[in-house]
PDB file of N, CA and C in Angstrom:
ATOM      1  N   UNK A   1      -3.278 -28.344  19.210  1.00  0.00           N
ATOM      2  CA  UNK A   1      -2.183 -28.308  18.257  1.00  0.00           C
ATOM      3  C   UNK A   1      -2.514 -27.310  17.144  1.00  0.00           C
ATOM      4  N   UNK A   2      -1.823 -26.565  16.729  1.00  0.00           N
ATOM      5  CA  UNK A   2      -1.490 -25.706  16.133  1.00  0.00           C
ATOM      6  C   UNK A   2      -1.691 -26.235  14.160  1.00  0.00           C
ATOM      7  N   UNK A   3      -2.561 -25.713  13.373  1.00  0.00           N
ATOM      8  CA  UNK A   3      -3.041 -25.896  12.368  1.00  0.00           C
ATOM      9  C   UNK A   3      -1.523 -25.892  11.283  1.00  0.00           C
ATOM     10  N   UNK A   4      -1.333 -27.108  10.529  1.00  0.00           N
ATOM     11  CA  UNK A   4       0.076 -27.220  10.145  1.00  0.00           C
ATOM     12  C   UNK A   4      -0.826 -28.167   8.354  1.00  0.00           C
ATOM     13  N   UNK A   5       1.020 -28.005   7.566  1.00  0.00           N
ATOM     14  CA  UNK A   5       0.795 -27.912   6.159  1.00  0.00           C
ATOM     15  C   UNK A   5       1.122 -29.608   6.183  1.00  0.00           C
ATOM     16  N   UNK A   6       0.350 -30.552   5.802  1.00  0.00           N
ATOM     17  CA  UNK A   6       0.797 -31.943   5.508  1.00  0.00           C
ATOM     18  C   UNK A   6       0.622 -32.159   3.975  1.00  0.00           C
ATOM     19  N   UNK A   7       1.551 -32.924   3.829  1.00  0.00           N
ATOM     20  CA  UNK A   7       1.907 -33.405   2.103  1.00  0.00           C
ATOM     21  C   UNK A   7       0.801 -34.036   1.490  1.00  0.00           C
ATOM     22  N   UNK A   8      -0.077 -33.822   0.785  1.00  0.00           N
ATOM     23  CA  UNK A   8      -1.178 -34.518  -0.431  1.00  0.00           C
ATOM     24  C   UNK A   8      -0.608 -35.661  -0.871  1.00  0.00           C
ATOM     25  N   UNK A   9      -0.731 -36.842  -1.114  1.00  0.00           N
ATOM     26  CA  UNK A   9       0.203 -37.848  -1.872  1.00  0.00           C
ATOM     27  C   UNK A   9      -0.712 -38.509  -2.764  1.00  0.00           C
ATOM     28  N   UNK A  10      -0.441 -38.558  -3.746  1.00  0.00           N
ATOM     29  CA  UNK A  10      -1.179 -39.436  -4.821  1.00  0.00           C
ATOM     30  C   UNK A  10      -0.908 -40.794  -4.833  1.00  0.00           C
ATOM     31  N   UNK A  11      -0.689 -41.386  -3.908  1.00  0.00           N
ATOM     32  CA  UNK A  11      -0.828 -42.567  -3.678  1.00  0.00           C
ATOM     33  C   UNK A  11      -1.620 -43.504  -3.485  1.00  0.00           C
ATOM     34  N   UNK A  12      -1.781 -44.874  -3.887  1.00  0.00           N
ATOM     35  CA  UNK A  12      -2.744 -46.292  -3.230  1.00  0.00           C
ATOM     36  C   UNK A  12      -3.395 -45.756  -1.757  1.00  0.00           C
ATOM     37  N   UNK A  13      -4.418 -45.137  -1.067  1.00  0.00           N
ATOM     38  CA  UNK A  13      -4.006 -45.729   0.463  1.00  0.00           C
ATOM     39  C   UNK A  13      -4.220 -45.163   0.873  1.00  0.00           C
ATOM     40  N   UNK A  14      -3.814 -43.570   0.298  1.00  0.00           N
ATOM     41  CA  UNK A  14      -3.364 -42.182   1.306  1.00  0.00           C
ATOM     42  C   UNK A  14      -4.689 -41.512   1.554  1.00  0.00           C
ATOM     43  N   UNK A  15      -4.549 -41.162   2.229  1.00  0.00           N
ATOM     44  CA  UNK A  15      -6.418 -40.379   2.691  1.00  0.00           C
ATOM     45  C   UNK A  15      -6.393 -38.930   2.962  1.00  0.00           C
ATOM     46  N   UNK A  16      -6.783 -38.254   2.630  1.00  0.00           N
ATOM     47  CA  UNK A  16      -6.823 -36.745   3.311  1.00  0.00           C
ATOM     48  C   UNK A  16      -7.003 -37.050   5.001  1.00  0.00           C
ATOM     49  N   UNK A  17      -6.458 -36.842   5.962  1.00  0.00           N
ATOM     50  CA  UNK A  17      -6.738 -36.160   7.648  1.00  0.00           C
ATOM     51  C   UNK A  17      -8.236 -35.603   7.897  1.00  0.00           C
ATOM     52  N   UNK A  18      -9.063 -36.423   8.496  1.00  0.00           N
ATOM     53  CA  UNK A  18     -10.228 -35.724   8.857  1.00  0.00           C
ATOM     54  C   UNK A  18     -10.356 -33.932   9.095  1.00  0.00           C
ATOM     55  N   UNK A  19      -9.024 -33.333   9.760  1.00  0.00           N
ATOM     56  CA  UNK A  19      -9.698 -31.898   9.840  1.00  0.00           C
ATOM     57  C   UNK A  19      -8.660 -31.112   8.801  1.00  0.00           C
ATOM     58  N   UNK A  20      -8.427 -31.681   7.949  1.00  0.00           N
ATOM     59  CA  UNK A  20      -7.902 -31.525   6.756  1.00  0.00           C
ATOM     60  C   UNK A  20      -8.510 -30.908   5.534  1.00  0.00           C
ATOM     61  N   UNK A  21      -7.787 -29.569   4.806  1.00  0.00           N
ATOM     62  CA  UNK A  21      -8.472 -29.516   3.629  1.00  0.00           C
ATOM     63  C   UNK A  21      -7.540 -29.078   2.459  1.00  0.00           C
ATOM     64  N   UNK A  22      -7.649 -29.838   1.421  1.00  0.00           N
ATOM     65  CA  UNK A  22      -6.955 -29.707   0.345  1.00  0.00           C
ATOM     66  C   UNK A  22      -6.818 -28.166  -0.437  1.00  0.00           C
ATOM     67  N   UNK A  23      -5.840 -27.938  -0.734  1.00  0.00           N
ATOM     68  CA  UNK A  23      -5.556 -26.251  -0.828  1.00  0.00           C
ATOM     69  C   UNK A  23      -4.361 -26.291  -2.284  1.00  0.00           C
ATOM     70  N   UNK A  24      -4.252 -27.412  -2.772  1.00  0.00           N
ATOM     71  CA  UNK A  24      -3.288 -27.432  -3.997  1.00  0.00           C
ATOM     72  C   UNK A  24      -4.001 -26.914  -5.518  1.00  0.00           C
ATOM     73  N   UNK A  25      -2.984 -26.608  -6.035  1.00  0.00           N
ATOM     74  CA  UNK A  25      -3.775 -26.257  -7.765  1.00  0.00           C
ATOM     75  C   UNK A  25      -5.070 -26.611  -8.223  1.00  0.00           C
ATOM     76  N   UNK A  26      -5.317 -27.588  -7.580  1.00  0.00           N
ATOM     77  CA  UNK A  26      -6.897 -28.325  -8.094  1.00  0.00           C
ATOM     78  C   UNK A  26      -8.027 -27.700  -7.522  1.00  0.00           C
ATOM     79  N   UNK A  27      -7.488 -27.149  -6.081  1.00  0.00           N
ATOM     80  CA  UNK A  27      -8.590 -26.757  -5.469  1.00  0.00           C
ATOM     81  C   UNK A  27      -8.944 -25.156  -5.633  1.00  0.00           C
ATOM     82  N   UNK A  28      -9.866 -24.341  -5.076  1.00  0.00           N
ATOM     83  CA  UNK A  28     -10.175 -23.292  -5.354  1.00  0.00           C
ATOM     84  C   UNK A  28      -9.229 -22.348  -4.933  1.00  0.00           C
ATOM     85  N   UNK A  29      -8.364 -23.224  -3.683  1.00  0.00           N
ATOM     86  CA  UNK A  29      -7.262 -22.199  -2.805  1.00  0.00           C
ATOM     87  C   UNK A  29      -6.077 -22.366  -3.978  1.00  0.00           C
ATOM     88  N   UNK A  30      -5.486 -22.964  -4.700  1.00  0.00           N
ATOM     89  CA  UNK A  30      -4.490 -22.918  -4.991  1.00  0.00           C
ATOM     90  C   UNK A  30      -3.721 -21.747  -5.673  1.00  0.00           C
ATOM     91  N   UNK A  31      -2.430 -21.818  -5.827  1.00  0.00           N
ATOM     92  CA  UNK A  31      -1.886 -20.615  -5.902  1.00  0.00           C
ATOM     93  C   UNK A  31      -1.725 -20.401  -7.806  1.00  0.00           C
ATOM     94  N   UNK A  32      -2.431 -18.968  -8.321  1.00  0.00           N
ATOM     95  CA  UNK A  32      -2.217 -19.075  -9.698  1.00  0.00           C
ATOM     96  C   UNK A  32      -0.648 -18.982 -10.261  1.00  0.00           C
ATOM     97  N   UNK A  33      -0.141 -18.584  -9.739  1.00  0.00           N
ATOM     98  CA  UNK A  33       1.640 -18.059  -9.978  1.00  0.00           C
ATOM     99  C   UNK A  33       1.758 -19.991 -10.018  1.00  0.00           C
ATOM    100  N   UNK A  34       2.650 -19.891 -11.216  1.00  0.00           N
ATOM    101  CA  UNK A  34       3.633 -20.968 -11.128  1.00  0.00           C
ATOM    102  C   UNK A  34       4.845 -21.274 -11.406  1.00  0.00           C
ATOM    103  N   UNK A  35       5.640 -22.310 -10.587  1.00  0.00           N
ATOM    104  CA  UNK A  35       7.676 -22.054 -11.101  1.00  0.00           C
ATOM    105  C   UNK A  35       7.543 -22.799 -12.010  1.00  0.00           C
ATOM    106  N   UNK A  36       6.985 -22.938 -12.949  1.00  0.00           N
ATOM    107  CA  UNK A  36       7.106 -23.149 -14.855  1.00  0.00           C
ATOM    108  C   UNK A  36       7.248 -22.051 -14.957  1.00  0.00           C
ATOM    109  N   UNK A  37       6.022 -20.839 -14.709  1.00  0.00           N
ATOM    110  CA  UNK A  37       5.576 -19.683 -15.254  1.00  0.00           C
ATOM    111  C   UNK A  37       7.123 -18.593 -14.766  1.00  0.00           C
ATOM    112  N   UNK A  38       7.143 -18.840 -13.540  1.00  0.00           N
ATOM    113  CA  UNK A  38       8.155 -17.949 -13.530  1.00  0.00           C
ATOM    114  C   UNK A  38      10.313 -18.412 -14.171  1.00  0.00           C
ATOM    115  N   UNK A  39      10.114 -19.831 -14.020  1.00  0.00           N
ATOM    116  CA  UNK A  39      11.352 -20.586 -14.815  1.00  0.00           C
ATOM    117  C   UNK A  39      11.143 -19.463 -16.643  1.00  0.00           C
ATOM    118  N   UNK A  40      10.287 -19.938 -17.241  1.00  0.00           N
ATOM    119  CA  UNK A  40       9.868 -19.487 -18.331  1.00  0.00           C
ATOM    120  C   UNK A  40      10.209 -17.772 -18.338  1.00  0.00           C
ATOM    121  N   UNK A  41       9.840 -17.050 -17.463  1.00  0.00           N
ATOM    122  CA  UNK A  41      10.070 -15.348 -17.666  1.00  0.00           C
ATOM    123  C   UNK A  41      11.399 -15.419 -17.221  1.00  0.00           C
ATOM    124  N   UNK A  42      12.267 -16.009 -16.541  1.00  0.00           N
ATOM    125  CA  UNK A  42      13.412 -15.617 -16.244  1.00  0.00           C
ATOM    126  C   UNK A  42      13.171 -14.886 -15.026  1.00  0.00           C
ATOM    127  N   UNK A  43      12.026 -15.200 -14.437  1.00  0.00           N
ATOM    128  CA  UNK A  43      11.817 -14.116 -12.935  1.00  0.00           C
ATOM    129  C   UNK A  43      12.869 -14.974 -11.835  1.00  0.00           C
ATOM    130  N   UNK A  44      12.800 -16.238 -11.894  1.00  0.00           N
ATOM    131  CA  UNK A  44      13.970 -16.796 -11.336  1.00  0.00           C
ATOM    132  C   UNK A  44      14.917 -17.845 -12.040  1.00  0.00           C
ATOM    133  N   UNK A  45      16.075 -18.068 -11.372  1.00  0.00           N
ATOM    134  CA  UNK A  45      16.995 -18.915 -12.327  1.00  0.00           C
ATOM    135  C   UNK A  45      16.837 -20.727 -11.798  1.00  0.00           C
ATOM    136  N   UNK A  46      16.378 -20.739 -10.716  1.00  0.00           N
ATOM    137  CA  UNK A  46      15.960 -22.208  -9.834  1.00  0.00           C
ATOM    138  C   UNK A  46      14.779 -22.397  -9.732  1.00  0.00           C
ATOM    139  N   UNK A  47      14.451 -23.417  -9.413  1.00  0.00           N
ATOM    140  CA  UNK A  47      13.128 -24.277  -8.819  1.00  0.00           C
ATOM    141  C   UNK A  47      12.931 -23.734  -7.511  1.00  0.00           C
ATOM    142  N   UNK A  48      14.149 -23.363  -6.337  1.00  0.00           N
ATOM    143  CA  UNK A  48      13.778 -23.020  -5.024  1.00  0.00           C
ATOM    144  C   UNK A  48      13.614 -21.316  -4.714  1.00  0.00           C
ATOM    145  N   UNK A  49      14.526 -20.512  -5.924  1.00  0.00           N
ATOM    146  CA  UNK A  49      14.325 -19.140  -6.108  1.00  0.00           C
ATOM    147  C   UNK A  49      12.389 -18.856  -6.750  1.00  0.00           C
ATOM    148  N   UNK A  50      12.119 -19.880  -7.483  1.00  0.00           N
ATOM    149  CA  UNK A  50      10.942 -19.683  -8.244  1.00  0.00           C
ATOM    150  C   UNK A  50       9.790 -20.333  -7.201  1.00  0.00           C
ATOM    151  N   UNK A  51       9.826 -21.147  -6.344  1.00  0.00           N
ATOM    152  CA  UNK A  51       9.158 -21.221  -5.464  1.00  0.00           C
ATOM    153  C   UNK A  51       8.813 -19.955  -4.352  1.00  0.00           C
ATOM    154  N   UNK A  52       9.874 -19.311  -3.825  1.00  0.00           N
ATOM    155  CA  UNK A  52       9.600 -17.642  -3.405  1.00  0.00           C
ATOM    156  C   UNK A  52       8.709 -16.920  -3.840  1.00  0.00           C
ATOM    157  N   UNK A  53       9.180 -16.542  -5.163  1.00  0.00           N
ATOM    158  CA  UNK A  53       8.744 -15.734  -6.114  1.00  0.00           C
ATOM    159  C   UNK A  53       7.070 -15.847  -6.005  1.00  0.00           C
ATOM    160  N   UNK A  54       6.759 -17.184  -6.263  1.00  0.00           N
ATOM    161  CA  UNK A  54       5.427 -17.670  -6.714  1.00  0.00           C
ATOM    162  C   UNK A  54       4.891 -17.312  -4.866  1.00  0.00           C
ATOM    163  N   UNK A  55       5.256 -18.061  -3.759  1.00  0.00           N
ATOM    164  CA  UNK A  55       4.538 -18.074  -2.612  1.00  0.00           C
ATOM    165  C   UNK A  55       4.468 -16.226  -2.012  1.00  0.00           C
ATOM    166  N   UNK A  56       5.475 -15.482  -2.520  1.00  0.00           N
ATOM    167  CA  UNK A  56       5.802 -14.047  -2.277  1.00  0.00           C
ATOM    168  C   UNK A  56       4.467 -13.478  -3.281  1.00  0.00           C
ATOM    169  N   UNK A  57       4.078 -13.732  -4.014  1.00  0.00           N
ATOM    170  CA  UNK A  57       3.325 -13.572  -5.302  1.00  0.00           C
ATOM    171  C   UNK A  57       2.027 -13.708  -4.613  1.00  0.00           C
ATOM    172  N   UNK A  58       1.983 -15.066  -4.321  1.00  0.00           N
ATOM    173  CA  UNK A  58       0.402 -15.690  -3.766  1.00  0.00           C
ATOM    174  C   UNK A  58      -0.566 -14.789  -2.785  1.00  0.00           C
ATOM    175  N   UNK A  59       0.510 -14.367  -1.779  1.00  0.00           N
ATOM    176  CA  UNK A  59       0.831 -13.614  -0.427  1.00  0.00           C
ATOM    177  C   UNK A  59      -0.074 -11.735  -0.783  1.00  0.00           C
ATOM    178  N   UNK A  60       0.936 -11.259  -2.013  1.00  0.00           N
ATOM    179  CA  UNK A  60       0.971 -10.027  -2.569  1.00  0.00           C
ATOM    180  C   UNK A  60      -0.244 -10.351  -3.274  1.00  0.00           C
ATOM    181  N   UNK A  61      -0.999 -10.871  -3.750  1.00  0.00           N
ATOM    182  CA  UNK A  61      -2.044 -10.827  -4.589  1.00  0.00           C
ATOM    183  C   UNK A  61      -3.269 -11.196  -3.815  1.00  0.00           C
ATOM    184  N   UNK A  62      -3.229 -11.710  -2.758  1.00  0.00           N
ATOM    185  CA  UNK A  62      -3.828 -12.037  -1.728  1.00  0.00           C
ATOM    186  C   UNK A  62      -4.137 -10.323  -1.433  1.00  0.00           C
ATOM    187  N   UNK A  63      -3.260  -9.700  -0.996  1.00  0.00           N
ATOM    188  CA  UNK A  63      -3.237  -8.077  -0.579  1.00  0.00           C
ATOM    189  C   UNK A  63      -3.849  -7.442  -1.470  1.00  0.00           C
ATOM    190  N   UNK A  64      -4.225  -7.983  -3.068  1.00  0.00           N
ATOM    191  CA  UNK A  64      -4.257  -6.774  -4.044  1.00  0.00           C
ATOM    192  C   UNK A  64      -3.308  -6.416  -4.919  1.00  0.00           C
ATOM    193  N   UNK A  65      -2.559  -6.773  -4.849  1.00  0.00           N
ATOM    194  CA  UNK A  65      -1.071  -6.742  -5.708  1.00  0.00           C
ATOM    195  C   UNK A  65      -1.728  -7.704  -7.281  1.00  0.00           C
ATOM    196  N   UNK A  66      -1.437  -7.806  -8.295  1.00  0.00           N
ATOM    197  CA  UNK A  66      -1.711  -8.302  -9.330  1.00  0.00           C
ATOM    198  C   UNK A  66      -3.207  -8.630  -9.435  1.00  0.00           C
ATOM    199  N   UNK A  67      -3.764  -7.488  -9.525  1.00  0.00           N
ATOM    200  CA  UNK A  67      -5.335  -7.500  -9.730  1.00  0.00           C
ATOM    201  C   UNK A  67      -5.722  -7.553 -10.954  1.00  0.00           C
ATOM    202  N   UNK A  68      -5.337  -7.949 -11.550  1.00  0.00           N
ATOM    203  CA  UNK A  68      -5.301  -8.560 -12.985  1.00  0.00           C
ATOM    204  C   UNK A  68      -5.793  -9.770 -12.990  1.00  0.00           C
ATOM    205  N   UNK A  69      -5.079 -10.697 -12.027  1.00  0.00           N
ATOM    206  CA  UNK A  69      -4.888 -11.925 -12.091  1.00  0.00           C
ATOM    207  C   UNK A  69      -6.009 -12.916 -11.637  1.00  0.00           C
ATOM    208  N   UNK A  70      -6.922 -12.805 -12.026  1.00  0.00           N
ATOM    209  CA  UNK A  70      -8.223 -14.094 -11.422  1.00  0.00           C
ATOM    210  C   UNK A  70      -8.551 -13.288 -10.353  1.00  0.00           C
ATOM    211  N   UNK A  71      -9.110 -12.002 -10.652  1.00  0.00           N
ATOM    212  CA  UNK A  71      -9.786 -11.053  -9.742  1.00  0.00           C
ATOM    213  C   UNK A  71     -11.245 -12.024  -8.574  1.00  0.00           C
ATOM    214  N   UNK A  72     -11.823 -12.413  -9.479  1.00  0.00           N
ATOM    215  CA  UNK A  72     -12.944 -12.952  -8.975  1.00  0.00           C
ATOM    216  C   UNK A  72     -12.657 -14.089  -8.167  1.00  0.00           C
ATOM    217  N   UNK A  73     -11.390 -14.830  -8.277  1.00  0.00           N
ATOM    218  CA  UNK A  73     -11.341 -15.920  -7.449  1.00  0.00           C
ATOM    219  C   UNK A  73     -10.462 -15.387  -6.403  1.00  0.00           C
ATOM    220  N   UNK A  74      -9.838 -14.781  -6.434  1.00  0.00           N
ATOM    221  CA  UNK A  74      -9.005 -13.882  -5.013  1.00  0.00           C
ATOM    222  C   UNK A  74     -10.484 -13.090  -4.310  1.00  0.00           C
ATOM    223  N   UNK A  75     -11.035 -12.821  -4.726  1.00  0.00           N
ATOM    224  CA  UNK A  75     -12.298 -12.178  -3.771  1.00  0.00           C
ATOM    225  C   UNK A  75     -12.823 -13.149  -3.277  1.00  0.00           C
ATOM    226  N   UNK A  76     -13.304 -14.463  -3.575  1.00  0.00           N
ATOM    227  CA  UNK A  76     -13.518 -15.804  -3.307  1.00  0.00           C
ATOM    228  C   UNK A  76     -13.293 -16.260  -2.291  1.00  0.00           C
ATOM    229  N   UNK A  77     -11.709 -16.398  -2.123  1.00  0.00           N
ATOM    230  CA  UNK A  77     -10.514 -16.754  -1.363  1.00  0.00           C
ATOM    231  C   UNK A  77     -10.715 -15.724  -0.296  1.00  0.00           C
ATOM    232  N   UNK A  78     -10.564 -14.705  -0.139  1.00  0.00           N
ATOM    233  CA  UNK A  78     -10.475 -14.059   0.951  1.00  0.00           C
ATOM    234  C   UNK A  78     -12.028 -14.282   1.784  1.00  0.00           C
ATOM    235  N   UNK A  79     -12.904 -14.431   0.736  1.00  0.00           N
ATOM    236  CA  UNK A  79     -14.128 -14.224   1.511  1.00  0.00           C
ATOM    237  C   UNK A  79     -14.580 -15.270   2.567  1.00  0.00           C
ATOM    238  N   UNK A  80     -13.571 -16.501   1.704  1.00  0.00           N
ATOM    239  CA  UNK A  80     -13.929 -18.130   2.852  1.00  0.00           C
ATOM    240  C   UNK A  80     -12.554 -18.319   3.296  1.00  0.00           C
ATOM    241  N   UNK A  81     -11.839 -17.300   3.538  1.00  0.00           N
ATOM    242  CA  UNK A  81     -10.582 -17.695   4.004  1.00  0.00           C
ATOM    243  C   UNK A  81     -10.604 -18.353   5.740  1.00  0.00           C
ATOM    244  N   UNK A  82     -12.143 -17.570   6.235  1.00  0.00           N
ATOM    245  CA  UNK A  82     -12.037 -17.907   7.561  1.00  0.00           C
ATOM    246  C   UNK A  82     -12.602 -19.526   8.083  1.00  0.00           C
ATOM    247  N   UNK A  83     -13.256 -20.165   6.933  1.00  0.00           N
ATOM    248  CA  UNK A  83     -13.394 -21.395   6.808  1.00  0.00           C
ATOM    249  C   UNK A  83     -12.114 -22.505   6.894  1.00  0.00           C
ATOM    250  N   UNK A  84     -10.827 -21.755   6.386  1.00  0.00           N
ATOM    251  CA  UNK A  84      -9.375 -22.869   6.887  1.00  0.00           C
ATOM    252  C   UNK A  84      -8.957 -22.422   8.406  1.00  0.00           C
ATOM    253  N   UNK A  85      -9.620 -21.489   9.027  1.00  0.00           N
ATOM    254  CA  UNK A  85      -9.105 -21.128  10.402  1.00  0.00           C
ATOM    255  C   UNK A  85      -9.008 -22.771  10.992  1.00  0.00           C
ATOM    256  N   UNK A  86      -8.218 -23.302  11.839  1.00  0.00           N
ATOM    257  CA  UNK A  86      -8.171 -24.021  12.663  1.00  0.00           C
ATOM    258  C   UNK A  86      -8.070 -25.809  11.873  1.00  0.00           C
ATOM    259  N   UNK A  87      -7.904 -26.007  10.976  1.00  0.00           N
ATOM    260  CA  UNK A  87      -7.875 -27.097   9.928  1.00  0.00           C
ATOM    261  C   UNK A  87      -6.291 -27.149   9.467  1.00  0.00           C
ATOM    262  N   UNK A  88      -6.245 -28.293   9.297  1.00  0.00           N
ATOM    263  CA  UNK A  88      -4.969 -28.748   8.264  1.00  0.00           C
ATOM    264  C   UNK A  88      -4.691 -28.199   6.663  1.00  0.00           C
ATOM    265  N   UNK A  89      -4.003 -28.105   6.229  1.00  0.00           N
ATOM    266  CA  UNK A  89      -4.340 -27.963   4.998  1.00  0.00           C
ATOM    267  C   UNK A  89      -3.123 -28.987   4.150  1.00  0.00           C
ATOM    268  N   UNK A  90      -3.612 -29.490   2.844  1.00  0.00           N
ATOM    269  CA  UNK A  90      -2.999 -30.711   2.337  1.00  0.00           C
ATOM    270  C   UNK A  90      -2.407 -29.842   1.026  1.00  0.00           C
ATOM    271  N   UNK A  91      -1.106 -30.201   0.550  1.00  0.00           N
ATOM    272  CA  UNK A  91      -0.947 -29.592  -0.672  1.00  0.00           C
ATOM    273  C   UNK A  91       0.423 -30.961  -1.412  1.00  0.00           C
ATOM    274  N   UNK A  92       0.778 -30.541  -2.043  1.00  0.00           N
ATOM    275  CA  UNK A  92       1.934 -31.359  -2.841  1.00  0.00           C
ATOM    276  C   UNK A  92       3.050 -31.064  -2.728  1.00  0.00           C
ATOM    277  N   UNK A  93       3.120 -30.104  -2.320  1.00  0.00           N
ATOM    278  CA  UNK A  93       4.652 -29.493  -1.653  1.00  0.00           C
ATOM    279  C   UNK A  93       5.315 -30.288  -0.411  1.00  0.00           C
ATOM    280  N   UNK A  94       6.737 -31.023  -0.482  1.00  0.00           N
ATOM    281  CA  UNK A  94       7.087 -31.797   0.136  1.00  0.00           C
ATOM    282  C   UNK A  94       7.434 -30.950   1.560  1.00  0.00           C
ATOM    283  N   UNK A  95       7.337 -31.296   2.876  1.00  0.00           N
ATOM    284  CA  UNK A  95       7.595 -30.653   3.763  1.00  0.00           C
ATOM    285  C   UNK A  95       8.884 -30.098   3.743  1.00  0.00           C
ATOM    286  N   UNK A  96       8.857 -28.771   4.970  1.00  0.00           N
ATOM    287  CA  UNK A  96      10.169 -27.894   4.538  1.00  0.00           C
ATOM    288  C   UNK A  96      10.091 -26.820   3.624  1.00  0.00           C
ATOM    289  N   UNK A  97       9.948 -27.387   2.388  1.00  0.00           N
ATOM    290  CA  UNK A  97       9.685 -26.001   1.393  1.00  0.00           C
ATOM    291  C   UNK A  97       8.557 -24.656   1.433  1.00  0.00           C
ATOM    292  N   UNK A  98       9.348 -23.798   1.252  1.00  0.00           N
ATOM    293  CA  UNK A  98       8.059 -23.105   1.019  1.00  0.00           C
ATOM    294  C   UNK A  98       6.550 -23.238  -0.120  1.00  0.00           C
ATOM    295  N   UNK A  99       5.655 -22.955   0.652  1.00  0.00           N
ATOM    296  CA  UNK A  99       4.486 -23.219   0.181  1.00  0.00           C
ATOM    297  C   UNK A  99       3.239 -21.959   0.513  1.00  0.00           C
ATOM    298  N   UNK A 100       2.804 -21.973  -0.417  1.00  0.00           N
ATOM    299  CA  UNK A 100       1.016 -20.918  -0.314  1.00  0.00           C
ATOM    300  C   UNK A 100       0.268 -21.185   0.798  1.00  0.00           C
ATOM    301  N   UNK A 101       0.427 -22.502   0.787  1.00  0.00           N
ATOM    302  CA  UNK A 101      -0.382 -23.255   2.046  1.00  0.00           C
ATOM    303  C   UNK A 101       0.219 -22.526   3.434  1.00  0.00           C
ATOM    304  N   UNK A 102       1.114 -22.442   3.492  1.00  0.00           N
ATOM    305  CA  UNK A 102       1.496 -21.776   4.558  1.00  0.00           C
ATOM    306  C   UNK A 102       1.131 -20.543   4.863  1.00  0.00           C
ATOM    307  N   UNK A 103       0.830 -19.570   4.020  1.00  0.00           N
ATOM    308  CA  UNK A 103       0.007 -18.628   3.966  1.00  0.00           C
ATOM    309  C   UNK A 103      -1.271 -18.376   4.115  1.00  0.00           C
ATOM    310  N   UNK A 104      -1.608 -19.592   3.890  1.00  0.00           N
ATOM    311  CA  UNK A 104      -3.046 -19.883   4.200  1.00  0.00           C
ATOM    312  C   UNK A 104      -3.378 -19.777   5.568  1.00  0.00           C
ATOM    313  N   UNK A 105      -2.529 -20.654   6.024  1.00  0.00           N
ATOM    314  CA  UNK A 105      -2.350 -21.149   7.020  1.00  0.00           C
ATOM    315  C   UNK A 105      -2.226 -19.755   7.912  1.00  0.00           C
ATOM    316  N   UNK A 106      -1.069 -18.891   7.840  1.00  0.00           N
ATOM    317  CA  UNK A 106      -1.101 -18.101   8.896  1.00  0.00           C
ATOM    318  C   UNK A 106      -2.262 -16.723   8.419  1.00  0.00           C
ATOM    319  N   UNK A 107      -2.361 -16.737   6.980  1.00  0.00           N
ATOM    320  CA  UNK A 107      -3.785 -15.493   7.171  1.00  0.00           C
ATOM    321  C   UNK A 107      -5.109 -16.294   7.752  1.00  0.00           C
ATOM    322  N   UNK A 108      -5.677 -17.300   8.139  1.00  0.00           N
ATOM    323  CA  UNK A 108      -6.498 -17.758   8.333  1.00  0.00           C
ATOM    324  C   UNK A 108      -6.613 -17.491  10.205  1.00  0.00           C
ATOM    325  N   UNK A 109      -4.940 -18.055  10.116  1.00  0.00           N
ATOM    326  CA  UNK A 109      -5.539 -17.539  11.943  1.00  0.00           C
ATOM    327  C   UNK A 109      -5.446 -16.211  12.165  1.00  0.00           C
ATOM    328  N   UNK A 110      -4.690 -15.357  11.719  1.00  0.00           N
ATOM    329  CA  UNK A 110      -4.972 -13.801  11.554  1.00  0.00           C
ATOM    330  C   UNK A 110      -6.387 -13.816  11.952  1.00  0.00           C
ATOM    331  N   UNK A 111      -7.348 -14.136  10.684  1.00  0.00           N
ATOM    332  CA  UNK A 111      -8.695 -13.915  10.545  1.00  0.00           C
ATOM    333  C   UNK A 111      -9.513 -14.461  11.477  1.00  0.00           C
ATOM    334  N   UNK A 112      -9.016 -15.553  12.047  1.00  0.00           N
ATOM    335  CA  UNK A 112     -10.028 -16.439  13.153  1.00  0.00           C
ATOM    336  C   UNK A 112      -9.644 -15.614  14.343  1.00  0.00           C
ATOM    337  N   UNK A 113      -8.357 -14.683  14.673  1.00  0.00           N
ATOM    338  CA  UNK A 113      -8.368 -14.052  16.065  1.00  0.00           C
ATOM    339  C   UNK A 113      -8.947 -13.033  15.996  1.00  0.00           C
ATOM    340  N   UNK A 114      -8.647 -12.412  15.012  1.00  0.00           N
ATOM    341  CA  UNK A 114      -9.648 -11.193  14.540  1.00  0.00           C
ATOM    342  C   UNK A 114     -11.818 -11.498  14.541  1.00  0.00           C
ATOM    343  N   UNK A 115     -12.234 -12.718  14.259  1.00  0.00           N
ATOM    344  CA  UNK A 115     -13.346 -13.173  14.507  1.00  0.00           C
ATOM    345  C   UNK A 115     -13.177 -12.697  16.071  1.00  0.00           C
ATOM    346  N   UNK A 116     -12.250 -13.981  16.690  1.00  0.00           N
ATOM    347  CA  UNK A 116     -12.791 -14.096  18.248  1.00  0.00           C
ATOM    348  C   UNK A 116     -12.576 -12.906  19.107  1.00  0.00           C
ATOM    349  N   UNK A 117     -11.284 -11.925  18.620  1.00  0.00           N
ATOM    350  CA  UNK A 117     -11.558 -10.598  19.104  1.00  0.00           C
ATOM    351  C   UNK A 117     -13.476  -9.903  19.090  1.00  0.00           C
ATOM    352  N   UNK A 118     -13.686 -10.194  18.068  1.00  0.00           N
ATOM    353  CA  UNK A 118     -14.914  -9.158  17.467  1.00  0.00           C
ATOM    354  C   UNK A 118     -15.852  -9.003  18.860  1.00  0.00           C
TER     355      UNK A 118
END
């Protein structure tokens, strides 16, 4: 089965998924762009336009795009990106929506076929 984005829940009970790894704001993966940050500039007028923005953002800075922005932890990120190859990843984003995690998700297997090519 194919490495997919399941919901984090702060709930009584809830457990992270054994091949699971947490990838939300808290963790080292999470995405710095946020829809406060962009609600606040007027970069979008919604919650679901400002979710784009931010995961389009995550994506582009991932590439090098806003190298400004937490230089040292985007070098970080790319460097153990091949560590989420083949794992779950948990975030707070309710399924459906777009999410970073999803990005994760598909540069990671990028990187793991690119390994097993080598």
């Amino acid at each position: 089965m194919s490495p997919q984005r399941i919901q984090r829940k702060r709930v009584a009970g809830w457990r992270r998924p054994d091949n699971a790894v947490i990838v939300d704001r808290t963790s080292r993966w999470g995405n710095p762009f946020t829809l406060a940050d962009c609600l606040d500039a007027e970069v979008a007028d919604n919650e679901a336009d400002a979710r784009k923005v931010c995961v389009t953002a995550y994506d582009a800075w991932l590439d090098g795009d806003y190298a400004h922005v937490e230089p040292a932890r985007r070098l970080r990120i790319l460097a153990e990106l091949h560590t989420l190859a083949g794992k779950d990843l948990a975030c707070p984003c309710e399924p459906g929506l777009l999410c970073h995690g999803d990005v994760l998700i598909r540069r990671a297997a990028r990187h793991n076929v690119g390994a097993v090519a080598s």
